[in-house]
Every structure is written in structure tokens, then in C-alpha cells.
PDB file of N, CA and C in Angstrom:
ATOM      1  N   UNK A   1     -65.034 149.620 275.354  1.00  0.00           N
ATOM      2  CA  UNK A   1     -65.473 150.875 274.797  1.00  0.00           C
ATOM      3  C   UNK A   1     -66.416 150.627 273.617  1.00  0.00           C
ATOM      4  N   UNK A   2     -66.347 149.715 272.611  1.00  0.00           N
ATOM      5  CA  UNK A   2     -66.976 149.448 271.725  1.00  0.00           C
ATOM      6  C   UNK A   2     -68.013 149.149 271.780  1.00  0.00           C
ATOM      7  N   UNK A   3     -67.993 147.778 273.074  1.00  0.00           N
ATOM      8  CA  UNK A   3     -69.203 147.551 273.435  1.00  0.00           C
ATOM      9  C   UNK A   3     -70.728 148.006 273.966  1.00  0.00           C
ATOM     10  N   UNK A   4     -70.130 149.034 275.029  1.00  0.00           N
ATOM     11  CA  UNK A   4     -70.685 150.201 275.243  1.00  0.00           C
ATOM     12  C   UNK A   4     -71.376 151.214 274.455  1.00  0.00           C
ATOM     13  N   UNK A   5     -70.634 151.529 273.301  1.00  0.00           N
ATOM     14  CA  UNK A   5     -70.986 152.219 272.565  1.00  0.00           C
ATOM     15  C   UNK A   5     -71.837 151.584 270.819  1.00  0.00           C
ATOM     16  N   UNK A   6     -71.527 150.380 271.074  1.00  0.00           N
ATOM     17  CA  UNK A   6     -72.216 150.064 270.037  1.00  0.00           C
ATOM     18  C   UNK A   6     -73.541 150.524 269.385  1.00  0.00           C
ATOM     19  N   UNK A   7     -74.482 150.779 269.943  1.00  0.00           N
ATOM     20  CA  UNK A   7     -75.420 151.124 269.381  1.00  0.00           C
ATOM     21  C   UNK A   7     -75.350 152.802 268.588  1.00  0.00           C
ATOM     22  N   UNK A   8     -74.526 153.323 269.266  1.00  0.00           N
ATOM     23  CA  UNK A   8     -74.344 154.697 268.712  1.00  0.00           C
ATOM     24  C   UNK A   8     -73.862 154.568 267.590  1.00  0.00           C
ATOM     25  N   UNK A   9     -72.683 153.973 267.615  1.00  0.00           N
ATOM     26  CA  UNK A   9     -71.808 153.495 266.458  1.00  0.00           C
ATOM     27  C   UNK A   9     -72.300 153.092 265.304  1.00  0.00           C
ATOM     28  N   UNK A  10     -73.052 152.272 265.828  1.00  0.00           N
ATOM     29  CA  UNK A  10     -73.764 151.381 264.065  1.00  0.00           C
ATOM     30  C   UNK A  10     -75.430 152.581 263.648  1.00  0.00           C
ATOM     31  N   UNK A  11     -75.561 153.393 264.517  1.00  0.00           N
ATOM     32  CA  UNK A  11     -76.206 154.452 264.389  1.00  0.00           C
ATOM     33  C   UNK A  11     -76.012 155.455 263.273  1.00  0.00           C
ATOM     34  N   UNK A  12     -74.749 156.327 264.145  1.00  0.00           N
ATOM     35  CA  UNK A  12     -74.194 157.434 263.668  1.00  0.00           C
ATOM     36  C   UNK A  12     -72.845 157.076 262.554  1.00  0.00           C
ATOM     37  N   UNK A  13     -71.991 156.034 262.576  1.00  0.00           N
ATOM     38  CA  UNK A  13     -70.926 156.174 262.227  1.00  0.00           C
ATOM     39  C   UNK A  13     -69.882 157.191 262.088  1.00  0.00           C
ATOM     40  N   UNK A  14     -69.270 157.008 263.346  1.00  0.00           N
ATOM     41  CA  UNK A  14     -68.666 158.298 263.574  1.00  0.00           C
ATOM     42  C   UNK A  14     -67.276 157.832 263.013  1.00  0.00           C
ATOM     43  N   UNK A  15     -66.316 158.930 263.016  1.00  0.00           N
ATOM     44  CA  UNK A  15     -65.173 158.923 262.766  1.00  0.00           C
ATOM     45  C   UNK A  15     -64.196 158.456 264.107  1.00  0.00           C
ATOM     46  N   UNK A  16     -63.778 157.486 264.226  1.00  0.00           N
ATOM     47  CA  UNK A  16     -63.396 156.753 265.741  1.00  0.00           C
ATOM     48  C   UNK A  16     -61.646 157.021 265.388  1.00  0.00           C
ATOM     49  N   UNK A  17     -61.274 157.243 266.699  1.00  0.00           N
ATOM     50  CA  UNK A  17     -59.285 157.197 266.391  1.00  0.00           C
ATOM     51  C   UNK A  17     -58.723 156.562 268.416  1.00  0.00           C
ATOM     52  N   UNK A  18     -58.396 155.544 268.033  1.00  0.00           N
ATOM     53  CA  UNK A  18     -57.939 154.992 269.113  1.00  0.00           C
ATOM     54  C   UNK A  18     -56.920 153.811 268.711  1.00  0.00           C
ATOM     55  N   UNK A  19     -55.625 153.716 269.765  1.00  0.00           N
ATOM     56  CA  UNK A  19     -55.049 152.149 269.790  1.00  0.00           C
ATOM     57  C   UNK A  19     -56.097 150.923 269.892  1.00  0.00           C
ATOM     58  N   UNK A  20     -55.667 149.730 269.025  1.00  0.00           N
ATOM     59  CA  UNK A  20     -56.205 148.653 269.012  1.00  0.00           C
ATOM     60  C   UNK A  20     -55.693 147.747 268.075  1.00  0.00           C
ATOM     61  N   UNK A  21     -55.437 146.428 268.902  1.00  0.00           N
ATOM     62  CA  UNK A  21     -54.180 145.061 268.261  1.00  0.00           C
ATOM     63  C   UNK A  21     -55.550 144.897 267.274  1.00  0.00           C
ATOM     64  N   UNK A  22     -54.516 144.325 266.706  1.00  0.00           N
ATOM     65  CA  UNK A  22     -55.204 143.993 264.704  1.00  0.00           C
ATOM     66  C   UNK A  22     -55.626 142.950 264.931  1.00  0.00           C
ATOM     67  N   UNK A  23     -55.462 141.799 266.070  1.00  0.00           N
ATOM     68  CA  UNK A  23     -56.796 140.812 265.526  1.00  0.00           C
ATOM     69  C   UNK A  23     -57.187 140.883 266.938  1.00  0.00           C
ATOM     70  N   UNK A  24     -58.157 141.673 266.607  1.00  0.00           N
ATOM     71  CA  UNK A  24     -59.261 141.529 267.530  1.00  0.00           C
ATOM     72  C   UNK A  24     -60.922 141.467 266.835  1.00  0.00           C
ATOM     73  N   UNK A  25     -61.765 140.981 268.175  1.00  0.00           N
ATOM     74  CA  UNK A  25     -62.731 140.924 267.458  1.00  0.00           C
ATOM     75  C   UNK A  25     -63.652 142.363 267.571  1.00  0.00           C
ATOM     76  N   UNK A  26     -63.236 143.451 267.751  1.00  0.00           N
ATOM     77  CA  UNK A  26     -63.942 144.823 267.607  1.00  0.00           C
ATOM     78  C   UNK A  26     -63.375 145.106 266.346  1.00  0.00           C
ATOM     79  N   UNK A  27     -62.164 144.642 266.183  1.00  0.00           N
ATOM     80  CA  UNK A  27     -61.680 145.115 264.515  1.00  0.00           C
ATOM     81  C   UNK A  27     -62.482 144.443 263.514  1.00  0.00           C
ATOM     82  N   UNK A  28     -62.608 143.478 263.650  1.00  0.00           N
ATOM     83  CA  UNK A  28     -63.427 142.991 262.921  1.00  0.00           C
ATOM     84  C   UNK A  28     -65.235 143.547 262.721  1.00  0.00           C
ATOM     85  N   UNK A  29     -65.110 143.889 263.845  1.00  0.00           N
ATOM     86  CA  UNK A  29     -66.306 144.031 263.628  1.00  0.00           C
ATOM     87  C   UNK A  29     -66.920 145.584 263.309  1.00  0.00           C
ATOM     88  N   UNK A  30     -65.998 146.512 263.152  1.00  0.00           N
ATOM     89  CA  UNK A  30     -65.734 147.488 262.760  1.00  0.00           C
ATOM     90  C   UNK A  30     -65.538 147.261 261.285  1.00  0.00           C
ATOM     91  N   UNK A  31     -64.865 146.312 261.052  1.00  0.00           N
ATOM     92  CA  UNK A  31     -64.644 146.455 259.090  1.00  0.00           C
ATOM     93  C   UNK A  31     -65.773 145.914 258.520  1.00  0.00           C
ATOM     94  N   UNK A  32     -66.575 145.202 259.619  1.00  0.00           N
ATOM     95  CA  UNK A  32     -67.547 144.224 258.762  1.00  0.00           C
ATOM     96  C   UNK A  32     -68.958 145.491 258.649  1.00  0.00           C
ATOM     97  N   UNK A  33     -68.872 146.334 259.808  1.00  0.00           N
ATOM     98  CA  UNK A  33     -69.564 147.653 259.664  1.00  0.00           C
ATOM     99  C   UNK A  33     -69.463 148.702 258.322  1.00  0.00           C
ATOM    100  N   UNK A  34     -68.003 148.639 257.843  1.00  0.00           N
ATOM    101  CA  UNK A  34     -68.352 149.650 256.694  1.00  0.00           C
ATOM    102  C   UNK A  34     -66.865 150.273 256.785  1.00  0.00           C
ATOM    103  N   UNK A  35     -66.081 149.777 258.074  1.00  0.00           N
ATOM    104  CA  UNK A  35     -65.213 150.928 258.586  1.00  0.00           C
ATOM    105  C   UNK A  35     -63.691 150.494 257.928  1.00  0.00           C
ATOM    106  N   UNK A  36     -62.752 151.623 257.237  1.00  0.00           N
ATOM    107  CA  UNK A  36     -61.419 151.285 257.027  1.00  0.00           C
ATOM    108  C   UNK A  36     -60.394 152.054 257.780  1.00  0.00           C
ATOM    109  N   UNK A  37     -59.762 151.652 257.658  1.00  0.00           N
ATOM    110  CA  UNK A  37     -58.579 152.246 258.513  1.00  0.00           C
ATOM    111  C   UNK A  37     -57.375 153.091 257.952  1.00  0.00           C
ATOM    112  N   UNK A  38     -57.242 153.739 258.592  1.00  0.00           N
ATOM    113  CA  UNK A  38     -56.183 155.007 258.299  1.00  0.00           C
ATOM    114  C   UNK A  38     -55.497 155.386 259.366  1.00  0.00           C
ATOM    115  N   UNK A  39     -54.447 156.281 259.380  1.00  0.00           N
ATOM    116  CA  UNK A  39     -53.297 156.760 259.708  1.00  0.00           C
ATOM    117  C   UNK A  39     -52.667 158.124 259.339  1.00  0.00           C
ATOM    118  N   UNK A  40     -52.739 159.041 260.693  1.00  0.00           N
ATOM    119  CA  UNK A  40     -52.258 160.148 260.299  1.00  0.00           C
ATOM    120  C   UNK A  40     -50.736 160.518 259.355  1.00  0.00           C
ATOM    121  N   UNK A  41     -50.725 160.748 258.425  1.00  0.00           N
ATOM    122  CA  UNK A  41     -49.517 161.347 257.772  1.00  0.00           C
ATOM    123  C   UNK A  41     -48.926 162.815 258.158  1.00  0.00           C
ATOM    124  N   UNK A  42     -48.295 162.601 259.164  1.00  0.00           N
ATOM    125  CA  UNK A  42     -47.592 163.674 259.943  1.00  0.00           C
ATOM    126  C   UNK A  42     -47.120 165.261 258.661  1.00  0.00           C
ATOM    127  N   UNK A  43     -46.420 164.474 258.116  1.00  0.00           N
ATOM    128  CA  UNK A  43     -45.635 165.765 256.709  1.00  0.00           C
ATOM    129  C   UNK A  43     -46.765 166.020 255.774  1.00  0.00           C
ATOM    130  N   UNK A  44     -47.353 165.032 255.372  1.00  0.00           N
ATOM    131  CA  UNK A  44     -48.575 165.752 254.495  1.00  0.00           C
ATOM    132  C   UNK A  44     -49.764 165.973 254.850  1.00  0.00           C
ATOM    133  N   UNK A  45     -49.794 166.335 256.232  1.00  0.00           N
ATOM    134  CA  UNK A  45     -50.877 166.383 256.981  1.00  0.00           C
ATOM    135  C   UNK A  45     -52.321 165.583 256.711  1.00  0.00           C
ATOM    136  N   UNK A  46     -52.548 164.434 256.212  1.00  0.00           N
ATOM    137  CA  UNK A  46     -53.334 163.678 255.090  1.00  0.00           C
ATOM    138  C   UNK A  46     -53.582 162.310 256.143  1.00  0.00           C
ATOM    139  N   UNK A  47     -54.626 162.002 255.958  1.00  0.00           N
ATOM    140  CA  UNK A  47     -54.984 160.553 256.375  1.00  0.00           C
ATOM    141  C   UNK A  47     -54.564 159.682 255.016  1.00  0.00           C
ATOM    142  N   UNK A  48     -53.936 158.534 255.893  1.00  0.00           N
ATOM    143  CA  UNK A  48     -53.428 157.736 254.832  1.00  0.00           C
ATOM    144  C   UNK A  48     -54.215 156.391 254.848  1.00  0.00           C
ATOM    145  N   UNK A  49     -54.437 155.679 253.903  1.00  0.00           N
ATOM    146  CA  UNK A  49     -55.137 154.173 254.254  1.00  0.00           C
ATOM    147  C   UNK A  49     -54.071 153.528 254.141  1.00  0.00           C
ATOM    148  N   UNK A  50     -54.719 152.085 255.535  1.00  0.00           N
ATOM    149  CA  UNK A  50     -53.518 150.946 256.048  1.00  0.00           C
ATOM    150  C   UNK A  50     -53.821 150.021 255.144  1.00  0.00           C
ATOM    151  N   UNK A  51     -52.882 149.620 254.542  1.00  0.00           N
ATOM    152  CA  UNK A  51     -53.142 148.239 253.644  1.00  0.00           C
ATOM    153  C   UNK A  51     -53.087 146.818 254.223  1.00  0.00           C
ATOM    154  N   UNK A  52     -52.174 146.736 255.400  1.00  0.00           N
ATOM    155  CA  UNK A  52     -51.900 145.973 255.848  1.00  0.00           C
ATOM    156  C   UNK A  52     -51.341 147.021 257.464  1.00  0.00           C
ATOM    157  N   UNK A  53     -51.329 145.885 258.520  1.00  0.00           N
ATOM    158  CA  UNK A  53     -51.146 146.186 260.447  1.00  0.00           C
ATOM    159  C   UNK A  53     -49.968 147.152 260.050  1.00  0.00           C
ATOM    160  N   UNK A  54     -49.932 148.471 261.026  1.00  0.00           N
ATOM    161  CA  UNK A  54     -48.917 149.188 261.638  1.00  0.00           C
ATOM    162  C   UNK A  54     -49.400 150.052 262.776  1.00  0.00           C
ATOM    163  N   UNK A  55     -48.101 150.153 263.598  1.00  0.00           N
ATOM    164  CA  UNK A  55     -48.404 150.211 265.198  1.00  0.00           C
ATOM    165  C   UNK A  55     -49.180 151.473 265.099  1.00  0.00           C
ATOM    166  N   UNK A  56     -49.336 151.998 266.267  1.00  0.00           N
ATOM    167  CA  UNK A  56     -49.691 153.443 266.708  1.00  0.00           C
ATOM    168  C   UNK A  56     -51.147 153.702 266.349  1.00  0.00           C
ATOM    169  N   UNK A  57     -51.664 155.200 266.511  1.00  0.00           N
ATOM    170  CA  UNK A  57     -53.007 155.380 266.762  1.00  0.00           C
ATOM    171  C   UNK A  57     -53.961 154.832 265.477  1.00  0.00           C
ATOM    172  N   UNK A  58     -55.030 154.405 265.506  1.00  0.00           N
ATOM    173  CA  UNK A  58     -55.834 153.733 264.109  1.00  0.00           C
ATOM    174  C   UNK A  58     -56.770 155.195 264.384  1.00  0.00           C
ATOM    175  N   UNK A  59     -57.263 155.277 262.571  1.00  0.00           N
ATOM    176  CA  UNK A  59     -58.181 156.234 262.832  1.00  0.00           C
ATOM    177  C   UNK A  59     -59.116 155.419 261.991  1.00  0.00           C
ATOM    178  N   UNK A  60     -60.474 155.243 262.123  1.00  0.00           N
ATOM    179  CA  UNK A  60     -61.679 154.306 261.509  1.00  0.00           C
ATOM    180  C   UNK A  60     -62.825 155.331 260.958  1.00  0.00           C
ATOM    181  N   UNK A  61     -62.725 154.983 259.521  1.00  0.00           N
ATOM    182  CA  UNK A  61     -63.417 156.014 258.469  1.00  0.00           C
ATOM    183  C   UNK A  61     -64.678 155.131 257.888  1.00  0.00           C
ATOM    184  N   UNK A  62     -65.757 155.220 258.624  1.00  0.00           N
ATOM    185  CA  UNK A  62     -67.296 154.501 257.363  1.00  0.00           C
ATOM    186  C   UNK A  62     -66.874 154.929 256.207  1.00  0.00           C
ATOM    187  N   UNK A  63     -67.133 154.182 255.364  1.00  0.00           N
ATOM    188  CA  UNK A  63     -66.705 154.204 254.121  1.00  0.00           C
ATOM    189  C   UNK A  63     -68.120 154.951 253.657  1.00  0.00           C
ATOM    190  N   UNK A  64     -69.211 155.029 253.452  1.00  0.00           N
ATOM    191  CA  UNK A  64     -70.465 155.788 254.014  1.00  0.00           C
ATOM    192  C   UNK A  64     -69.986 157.732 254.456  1.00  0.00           C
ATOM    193  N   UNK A  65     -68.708 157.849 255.109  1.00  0.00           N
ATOM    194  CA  UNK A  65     -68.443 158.756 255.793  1.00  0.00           C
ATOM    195  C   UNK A  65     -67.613 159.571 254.612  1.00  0.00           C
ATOM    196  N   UNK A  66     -66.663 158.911 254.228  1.00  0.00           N
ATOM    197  CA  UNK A  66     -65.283 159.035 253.251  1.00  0.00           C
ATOM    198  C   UNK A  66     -65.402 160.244 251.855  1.00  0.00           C
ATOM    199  N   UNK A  67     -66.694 160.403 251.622  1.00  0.00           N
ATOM    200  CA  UNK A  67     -66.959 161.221 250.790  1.00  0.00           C
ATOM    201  C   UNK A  67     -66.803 163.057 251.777  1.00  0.00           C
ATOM    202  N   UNK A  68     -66.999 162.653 252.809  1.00  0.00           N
ATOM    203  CA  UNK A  68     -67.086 164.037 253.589  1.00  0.00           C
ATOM    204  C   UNK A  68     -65.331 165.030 254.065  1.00  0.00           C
ATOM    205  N   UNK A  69     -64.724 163.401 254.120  1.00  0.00           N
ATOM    206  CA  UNK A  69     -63.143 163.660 253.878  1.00  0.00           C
ATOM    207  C   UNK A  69     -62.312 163.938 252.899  1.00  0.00           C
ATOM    208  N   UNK A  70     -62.949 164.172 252.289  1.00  0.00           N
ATOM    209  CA  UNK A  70     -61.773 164.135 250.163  1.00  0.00           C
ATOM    210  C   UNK A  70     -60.653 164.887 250.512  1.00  0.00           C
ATOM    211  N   UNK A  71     -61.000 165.970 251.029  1.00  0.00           N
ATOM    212  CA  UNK A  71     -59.899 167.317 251.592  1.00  0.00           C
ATOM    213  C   UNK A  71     -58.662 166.542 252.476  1.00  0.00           C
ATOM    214  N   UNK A  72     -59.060 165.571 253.510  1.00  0.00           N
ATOM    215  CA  UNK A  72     -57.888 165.066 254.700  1.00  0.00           C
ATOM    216  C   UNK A  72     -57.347 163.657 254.203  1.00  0.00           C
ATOM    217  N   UNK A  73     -57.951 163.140 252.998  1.00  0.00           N
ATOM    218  CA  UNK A  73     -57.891 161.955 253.046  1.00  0.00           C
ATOM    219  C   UNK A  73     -56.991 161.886 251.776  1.00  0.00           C
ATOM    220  N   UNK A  74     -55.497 161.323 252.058  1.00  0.00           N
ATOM    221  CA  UNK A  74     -54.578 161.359 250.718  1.00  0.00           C
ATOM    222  C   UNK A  74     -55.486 160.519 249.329  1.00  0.00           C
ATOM    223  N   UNK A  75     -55.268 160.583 248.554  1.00  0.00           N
ATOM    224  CA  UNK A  75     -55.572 159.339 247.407  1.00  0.00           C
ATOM    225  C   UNK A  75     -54.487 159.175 246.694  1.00  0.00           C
ATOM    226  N   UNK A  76     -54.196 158.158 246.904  1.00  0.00           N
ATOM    227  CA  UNK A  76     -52.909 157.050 246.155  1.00  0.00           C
ATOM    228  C   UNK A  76     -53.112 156.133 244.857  1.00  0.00           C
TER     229      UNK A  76
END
């Protein structure tokens, strides 16, 4: 999927949310793009940032992008 879409990606930087194992090399190459990772916070309805791997859906924020989120995006 990444691959495919790469050119859009490093284009537009979109807001991406899909499963994907933590060492891979699209992860990487997603962070080396600009991109961090987050996680829906179910109760505070809030994107949370991952500090470190946990399972379930990743959501990938350009840091470029992150100013457009202030509203969804917890700050800790």
C-alpha cells in the first residue's frame, strides 16, 4: 500500500490510520518523512502520541500536519 502510494504521500501528507508491525521498513520510512504516531483515546476522544510500540490501529500525523489537529490531538 505504501508503495503504491508513495508519491502521493510524500506529496500531500495525508493523515494515514492503518495496522502495521513496528519494525518495518514503511515505518521507518514514514518517520523519516515527518510522520508520528498516535492512537485513538477511546474516553477522551483525543489522539494520543505513542512513545514507544502498542498493538492495534496506528494513526500517522506529518508533523507539518499537527498544527491543523490542536482540537483532536491530547497534549501531555
Amino acid at each position: 500500500m505504501l508503495e503504491g502510494g508513495k508519491e502521493t504521500i510524500t506529496k500531500y501528507l495525508p493523515v494515514l490510520s492503518f495496522e502495521m508491525p513496528y519494525n518495518t521498513v514503511g515505518l521507518k520510512w514514514l518517520l523519516d518523512l515527518g510522520y508520528e504516531l498516535f492512537y485513538h483515546d477511546t474516553k477522551m476522544d483525543k489522539l494520543r502520541k505513542i512513545n514507544e510500540y502498542q498493538s492495534g490501529n496506528l494513526i500517522f500525523v506529518n508533523t507539518k500536519q499537527l498544527k491543523f489537529l490542536n482540537k483532536i490531538i491530547e497534549q501531555s
